[in-house]
N, C-alpha and C. Protein backbone atom coordinates (compact mmCIF):
# COMPACT_ATOMS: atom_id res chain seq x y z
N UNK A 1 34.80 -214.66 -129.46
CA UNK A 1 35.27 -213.69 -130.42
C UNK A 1 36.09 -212.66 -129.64
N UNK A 2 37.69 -211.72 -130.39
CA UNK A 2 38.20 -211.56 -129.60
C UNK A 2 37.51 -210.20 -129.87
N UNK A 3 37.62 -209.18 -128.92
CA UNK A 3 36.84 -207.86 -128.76
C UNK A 3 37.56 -206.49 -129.60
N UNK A 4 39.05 -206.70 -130.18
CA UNK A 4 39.00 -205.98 -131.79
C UNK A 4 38.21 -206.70 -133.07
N UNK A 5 37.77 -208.12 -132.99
CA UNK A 5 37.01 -208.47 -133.87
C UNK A 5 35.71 -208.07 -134.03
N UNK A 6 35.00 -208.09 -132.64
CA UNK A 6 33.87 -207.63 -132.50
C UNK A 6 33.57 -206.29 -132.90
N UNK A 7 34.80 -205.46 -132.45
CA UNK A 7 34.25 -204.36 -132.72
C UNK A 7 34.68 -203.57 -134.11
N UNK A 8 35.38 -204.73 -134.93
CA UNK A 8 35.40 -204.39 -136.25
C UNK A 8 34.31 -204.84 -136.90
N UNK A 9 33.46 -205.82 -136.35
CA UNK A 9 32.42 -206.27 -137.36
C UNK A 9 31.41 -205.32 -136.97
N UNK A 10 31.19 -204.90 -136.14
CA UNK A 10 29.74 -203.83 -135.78
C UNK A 10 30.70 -202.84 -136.49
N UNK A 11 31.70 -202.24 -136.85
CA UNK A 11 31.90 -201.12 -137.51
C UNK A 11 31.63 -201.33 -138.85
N UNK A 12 31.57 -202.64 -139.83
CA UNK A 12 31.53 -203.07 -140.82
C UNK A 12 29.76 -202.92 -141.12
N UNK A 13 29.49 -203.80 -139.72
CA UNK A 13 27.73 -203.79 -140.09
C UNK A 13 27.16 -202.16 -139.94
N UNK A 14 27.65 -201.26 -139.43
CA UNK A 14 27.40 -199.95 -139.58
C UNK A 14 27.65 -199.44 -141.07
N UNK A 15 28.59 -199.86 -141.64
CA UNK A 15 28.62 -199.54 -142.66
C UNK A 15 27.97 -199.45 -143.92
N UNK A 16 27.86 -200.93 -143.73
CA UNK A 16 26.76 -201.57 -144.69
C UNK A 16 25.55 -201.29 -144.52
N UNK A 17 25.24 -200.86 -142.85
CA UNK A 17 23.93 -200.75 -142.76
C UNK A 17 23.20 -198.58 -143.44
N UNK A 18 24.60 -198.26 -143.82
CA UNK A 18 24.74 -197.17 -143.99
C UNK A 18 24.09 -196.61 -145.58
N UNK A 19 24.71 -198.05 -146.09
CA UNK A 19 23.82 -198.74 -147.55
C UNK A 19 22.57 -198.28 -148.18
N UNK A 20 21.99 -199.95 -146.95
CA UNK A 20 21.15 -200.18 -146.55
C UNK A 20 19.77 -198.92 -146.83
N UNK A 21 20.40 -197.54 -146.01
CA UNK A 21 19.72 -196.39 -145.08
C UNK A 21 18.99 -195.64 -146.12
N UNK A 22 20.71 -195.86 -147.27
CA UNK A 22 20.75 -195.31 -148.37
C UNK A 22 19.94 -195.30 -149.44
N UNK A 23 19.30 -196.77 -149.44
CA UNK A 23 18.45 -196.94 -150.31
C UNK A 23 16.78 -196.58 -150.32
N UNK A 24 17.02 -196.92 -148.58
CA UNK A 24 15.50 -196.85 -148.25
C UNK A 24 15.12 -195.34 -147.91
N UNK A 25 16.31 -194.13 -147.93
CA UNK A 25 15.32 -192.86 -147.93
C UNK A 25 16.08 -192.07 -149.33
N UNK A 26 16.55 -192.75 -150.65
CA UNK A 26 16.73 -192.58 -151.64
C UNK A 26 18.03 -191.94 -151.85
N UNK A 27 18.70 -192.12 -151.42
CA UNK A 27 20.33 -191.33 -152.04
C UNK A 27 21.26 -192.33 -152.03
N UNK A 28 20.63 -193.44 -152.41
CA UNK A 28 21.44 -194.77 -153.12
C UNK A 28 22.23 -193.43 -154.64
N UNK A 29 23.60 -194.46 -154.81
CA UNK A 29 23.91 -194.02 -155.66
C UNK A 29 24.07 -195.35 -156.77
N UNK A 30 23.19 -195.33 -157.72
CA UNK A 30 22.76 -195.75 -158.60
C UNK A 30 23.87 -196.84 -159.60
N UNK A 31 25.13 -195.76 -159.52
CA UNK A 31 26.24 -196.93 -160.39
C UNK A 31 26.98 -197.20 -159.68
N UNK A 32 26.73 -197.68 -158.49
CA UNK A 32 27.68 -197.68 -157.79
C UNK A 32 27.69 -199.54 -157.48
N UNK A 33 28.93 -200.22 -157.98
CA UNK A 33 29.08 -201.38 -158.08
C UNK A 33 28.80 -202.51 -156.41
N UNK A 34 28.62 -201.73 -155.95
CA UNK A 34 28.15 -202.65 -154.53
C UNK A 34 26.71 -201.95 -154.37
N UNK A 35 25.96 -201.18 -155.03
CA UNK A 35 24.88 -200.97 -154.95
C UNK A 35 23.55 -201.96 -155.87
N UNK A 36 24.75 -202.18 -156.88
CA UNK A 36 24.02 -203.46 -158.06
C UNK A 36 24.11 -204.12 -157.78
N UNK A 37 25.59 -205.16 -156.84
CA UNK A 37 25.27 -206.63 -156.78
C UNK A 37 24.42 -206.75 -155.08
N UNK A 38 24.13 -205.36 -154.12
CA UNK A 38 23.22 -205.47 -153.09
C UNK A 38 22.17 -205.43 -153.60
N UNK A 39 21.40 -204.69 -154.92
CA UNK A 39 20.18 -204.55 -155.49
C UNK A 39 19.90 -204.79 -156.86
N UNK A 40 20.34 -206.32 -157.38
CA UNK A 40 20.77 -206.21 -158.55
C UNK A 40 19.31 -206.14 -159.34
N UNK A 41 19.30 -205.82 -160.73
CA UNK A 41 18.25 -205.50 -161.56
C UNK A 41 17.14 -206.84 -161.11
N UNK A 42 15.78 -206.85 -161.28
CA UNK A 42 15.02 -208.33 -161.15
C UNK A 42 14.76 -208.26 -162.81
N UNK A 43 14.92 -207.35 -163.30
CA UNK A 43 14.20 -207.91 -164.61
C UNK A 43 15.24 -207.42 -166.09
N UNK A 44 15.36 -208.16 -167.00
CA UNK A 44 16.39 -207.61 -168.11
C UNK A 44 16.10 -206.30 -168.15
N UNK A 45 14.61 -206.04 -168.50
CA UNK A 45 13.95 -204.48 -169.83
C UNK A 45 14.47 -203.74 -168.60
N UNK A 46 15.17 -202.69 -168.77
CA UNK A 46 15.63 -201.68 -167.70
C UNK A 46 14.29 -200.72 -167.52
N UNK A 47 13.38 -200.90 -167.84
CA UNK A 47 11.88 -200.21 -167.69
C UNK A 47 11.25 -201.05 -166.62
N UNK A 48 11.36 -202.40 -166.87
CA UNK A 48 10.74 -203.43 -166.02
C UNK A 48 11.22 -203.30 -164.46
N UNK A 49 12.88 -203.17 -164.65
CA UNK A 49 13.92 -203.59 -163.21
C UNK A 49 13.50 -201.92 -162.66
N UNK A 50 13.42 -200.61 -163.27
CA UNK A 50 13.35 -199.73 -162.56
C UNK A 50 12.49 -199.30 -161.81
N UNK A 51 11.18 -199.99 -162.42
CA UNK A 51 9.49 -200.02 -161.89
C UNK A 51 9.62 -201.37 -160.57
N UNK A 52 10.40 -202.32 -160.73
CA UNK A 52 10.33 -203.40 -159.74
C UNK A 52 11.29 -202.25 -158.41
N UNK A 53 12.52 -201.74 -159.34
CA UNK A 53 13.19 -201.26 -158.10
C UNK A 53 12.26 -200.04 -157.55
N UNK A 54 11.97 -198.99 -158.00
CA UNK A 54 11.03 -198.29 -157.24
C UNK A 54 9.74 -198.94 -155.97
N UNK A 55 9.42 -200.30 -156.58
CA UNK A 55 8.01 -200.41 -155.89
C UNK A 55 8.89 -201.20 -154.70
N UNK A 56 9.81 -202.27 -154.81
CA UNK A 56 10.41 -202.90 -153.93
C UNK A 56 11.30 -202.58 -153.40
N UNK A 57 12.15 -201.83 -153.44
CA UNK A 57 14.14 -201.62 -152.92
C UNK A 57 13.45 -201.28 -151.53
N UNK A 58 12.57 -200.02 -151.01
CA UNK A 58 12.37 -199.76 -149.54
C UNK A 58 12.18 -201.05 -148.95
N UNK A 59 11.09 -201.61 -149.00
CA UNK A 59 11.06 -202.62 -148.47
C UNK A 59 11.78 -203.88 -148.22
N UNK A 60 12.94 -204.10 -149.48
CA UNK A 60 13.94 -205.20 -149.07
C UNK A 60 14.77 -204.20 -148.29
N UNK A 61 15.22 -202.93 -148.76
CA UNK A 61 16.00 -201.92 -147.86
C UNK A 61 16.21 -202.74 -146.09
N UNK A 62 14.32 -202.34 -146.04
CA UNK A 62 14.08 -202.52 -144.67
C UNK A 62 14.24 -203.33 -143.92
N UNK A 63 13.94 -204.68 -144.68
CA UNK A 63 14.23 -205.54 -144.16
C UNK A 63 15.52 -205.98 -143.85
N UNK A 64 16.15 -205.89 -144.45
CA UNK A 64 18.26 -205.42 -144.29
C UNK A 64 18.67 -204.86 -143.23
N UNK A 65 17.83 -203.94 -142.84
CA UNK A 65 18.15 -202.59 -142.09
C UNK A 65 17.64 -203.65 -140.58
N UNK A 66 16.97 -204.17 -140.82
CA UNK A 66 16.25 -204.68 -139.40
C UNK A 66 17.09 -205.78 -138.88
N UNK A 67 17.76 -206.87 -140.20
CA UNK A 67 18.61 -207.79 -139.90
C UNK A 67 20.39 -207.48 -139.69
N UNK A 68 20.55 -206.09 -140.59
CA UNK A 68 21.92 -205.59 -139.98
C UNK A 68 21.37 -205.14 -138.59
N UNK A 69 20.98 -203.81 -138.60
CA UNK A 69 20.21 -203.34 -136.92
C UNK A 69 20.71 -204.31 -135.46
N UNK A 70 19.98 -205.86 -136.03
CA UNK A 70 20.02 -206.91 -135.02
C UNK A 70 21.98 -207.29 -134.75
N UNK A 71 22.48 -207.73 -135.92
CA UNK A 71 23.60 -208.05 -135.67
C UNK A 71 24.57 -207.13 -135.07
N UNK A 72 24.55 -205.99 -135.30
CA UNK A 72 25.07 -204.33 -134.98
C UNK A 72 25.08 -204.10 -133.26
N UNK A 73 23.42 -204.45 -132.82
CA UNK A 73 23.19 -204.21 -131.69
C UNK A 73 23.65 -205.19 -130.78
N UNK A 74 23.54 -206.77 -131.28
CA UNK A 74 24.49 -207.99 -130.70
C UNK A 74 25.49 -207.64 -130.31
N UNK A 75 26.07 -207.27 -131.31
CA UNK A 75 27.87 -207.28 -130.75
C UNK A 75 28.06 -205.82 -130.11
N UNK A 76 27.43 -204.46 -130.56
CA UNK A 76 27.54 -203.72 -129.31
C UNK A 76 27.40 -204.17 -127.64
N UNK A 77 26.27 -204.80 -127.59
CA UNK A 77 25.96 -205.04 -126.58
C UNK A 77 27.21 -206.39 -125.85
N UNK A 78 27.61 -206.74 -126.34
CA UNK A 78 28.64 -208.11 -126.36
C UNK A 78 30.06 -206.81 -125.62
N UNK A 79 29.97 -205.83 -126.47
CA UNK A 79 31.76 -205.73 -126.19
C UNK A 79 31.61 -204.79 -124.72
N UNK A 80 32.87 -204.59 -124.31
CA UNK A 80 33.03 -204.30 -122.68
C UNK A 80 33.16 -203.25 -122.74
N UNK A 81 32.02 -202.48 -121.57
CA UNK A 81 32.39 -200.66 -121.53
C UNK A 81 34.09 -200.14 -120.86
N UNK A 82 34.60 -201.16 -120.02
CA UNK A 82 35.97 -201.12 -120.00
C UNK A 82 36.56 -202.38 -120.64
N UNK A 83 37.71 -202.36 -120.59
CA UNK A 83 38.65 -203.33 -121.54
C UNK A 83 38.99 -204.66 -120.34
N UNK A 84 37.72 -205.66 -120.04
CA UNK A 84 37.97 -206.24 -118.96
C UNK A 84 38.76 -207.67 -119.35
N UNK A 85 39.01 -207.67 -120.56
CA UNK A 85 39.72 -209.20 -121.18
C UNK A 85 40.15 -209.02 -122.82
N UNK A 86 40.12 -210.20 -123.48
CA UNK A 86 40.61 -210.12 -125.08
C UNK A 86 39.20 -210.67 -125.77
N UNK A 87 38.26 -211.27 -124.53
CA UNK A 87 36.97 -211.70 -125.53
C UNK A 87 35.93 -211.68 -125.25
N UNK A 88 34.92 -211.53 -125.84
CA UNK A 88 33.60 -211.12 -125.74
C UNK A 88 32.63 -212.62 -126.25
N UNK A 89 31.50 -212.58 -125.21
CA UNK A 89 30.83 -214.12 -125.31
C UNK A 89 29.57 -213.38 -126.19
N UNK A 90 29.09 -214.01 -127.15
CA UNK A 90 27.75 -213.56 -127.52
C UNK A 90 26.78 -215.13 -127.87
N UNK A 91 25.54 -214.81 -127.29
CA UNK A 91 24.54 -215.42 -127.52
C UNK A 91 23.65 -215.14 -128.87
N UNK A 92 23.41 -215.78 -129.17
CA UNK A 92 22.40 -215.43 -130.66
C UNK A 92 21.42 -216.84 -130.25
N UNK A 93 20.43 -215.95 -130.98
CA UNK A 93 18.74 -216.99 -130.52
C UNK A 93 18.95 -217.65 -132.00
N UNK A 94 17.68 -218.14 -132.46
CA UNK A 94 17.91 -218.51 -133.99
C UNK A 94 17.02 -217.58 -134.69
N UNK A 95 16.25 -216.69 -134.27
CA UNK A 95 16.09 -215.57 -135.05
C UNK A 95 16.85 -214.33 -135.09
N UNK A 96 17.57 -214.39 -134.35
CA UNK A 96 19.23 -213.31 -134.22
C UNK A 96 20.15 -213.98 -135.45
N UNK A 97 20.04 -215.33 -135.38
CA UNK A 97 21.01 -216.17 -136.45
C UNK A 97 20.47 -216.17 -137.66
N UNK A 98 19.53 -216.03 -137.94
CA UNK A 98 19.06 -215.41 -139.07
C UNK A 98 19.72 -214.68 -140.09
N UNK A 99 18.80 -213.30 -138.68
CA UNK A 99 19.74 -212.08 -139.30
C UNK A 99 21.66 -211.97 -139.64
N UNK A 100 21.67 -212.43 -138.74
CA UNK A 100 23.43 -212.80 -139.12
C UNK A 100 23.77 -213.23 -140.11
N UNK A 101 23.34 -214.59 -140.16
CA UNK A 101 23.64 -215.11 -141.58
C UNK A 101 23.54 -213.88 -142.70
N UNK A 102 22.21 -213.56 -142.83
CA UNK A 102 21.76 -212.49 -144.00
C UNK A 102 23.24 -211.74 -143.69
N UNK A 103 23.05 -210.90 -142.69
CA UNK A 103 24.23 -210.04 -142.69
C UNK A 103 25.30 -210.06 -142.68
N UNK A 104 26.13 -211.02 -142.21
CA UNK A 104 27.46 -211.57 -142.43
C UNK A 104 27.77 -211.95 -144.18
N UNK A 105 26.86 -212.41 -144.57
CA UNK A 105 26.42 -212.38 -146.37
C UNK A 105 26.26 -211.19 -146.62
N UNK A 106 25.78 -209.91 -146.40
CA UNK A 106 26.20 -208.74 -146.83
C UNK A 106 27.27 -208.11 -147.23
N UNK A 107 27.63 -208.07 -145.33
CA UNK A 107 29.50 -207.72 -145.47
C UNK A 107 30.62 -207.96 -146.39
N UNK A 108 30.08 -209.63 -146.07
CA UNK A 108 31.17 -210.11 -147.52
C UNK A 108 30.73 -209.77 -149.16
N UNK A 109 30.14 -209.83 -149.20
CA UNK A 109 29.47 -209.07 -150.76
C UNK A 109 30.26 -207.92 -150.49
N UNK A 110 30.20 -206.70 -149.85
CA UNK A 110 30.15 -205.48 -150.03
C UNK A 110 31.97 -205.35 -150.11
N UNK A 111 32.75 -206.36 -149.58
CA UNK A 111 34.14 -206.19 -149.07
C UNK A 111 34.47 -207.04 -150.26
N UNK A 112 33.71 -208.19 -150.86
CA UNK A 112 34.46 -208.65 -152.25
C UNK A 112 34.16 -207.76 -153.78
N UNK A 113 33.05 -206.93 -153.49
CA UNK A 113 32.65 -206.16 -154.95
C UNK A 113 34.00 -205.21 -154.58
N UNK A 114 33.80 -204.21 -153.63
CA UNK A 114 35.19 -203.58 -153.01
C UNK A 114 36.34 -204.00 -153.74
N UNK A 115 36.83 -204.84 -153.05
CA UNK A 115 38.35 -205.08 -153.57
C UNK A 115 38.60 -205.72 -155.03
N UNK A 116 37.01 -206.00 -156.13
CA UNK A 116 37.58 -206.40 -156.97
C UNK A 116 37.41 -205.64 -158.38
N UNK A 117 37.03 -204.17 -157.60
CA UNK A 117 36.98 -202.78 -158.37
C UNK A 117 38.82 -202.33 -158.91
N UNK A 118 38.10 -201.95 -160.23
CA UNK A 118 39.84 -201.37 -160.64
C UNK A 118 40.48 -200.53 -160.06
N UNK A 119 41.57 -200.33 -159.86
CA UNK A 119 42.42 -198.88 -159.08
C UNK A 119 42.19 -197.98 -159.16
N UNK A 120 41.19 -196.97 -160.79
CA UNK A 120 40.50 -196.36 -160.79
C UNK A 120 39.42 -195.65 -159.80
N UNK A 121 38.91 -196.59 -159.70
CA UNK A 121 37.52 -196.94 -158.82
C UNK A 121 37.51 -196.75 -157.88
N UNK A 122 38.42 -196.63 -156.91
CA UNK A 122 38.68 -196.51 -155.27
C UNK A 122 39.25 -195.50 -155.20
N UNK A 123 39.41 -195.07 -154.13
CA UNK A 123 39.96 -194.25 -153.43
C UNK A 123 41.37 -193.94 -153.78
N UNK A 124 41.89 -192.87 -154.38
CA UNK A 124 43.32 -192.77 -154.66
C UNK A 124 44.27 -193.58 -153.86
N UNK A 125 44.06 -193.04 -152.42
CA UNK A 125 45.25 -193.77 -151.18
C UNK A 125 44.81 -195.06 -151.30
N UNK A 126 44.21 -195.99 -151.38
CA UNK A 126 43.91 -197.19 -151.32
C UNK A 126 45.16 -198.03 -152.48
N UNK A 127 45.87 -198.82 -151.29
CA UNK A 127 47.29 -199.51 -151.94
C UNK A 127 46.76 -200.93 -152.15
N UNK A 128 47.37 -201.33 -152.95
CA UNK A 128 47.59 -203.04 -152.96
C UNK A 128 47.47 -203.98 -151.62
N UNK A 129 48.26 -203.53 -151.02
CA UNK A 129 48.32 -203.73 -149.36
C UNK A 129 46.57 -203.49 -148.34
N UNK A 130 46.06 -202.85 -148.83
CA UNK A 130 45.30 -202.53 -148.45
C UNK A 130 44.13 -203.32 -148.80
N UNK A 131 44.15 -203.50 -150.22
CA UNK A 131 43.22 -204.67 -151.06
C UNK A 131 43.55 -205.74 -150.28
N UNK A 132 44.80 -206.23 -150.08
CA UNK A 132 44.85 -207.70 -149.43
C UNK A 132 44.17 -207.96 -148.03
N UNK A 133 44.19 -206.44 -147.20
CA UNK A 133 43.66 -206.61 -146.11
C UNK A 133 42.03 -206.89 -146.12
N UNK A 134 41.53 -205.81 -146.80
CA UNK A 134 40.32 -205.83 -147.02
C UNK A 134 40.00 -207.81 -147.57
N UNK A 135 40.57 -208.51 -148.15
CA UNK A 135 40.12 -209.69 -148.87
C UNK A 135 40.61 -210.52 -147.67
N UNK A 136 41.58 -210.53 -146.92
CA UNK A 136 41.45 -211.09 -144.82
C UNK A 136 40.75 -211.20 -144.42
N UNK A 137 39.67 -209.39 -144.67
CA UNK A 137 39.02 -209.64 -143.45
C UNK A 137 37.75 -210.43 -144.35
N UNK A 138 37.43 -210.18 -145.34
CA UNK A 138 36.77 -210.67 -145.78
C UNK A 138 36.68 -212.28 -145.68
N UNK A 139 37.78 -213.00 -145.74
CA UNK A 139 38.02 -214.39 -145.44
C UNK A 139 37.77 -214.66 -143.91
N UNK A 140 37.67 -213.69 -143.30
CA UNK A 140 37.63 -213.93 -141.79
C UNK A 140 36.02 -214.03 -141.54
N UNK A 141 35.37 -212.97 -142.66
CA UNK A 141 33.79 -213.11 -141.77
C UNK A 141 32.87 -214.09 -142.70
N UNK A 142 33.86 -215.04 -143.64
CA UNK A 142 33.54 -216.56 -144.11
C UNK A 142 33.59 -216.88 -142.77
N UNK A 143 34.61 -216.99 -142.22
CA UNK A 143 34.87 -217.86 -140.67
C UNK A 143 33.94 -217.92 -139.86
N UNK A 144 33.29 -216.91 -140.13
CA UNK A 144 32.59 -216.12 -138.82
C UNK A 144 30.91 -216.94 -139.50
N UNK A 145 30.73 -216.48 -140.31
CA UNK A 145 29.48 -217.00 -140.75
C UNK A 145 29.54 -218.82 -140.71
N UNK A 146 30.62 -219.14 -141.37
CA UNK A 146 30.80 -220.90 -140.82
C UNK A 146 30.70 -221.14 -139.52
N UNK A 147 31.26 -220.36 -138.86
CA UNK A 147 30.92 -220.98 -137.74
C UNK A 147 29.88 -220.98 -137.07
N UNK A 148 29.33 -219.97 -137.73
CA UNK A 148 27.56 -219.62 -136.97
C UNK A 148 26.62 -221.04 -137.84
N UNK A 149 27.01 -221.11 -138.63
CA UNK A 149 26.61 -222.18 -139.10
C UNK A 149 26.64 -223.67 -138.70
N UNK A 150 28.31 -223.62 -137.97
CA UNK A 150 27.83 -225.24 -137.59
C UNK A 150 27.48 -225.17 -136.20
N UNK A 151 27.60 -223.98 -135.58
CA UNK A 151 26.67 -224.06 -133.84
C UNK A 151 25.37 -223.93 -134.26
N UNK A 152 24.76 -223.81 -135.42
CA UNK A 152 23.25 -223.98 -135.87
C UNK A 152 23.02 -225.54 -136.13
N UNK A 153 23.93 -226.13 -136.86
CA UNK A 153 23.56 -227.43 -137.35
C UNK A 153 23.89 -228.45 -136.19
N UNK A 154 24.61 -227.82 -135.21
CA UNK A 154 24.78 -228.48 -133.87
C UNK A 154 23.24 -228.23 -132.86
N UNK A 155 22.78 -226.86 -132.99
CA UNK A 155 21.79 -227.14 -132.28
C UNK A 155 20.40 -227.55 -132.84
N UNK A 156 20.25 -228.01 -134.18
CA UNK A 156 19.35 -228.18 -135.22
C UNK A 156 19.49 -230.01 -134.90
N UNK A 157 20.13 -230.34 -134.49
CA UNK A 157 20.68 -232.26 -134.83
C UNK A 157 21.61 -232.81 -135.98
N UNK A 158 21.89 -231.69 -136.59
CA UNK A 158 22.55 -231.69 -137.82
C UNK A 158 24.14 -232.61 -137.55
């Protein structure tokens, strides 16, 4: 991975993990369209989903927080305190790959609810141009998760 990639995805998993933080010490914001499809209702009766979300959201929170955390700290630890090349080697165990997976499935959730919010919805400065980038990178950390995928099914016998 080249080492502006790396260190755009730990800025991404910071982000998300920012979420994450959000939920589990309560200043989630409630309508907020990447907050529903990260925590979507479990139950129709909005009495039912708000009693499930109270008793559960910390705890899936947490568990988020522990599997972004992991991927975050990977690739920190991966990129170079000086600029000694264009790429960075990272190892992942298969409980590091785990968390990745989960989290690389975050990112992209959070970067496709993103860009497929009305013009309204965003940020005034946020251009067309900008949507397309955001849906790149988003196609990029498909890449990224495929590929973690088939060095899994490579070391699985797959």
């Amino acid at each position: 991975m080249l080492v502006d990639e790396a260190d755009l995805l730990a800025t991404l998993g910071r982000q998300v993990l920012g979420l994450h933080r959000a939920v589990a010490d309560g200043r989630a914001i409630a309508d907020d369209p990447v907050m529903a499809r990260l925590y979507p209702a479990a139950y129709a009766d909005p009495q039912d989903a708000a009693e499930f979300r109270r008793l559960a959201s910390v705890d899936i929170a947490g568990e988020r927080i522990r599997s972004m955390t992991r991927m975050v700290a990977d690739l920190e630890a991966a990129l170079p305190t000086e600029v000694d090349g264009d790429e960075v080697e990272l190892e992942v165990d298969e409980e590091g790959a785990d968390a990745w997976l989960r989290s690389l499935g975050e990112v992209r959730l959070v970067l496709h609810v993103r860009t497929s919010q009305e013009p309204g919805q965003l940020h005034p400065d946020v251009t067309d141009d900008d949507i397309a980038q955001f849906r790149d990178v988003a196609d990029w950390v498909l890449f990224v998760q495929g590929t973690l995928l088939e060095a899994l099914d490579g070391r699985i016998g797959g």
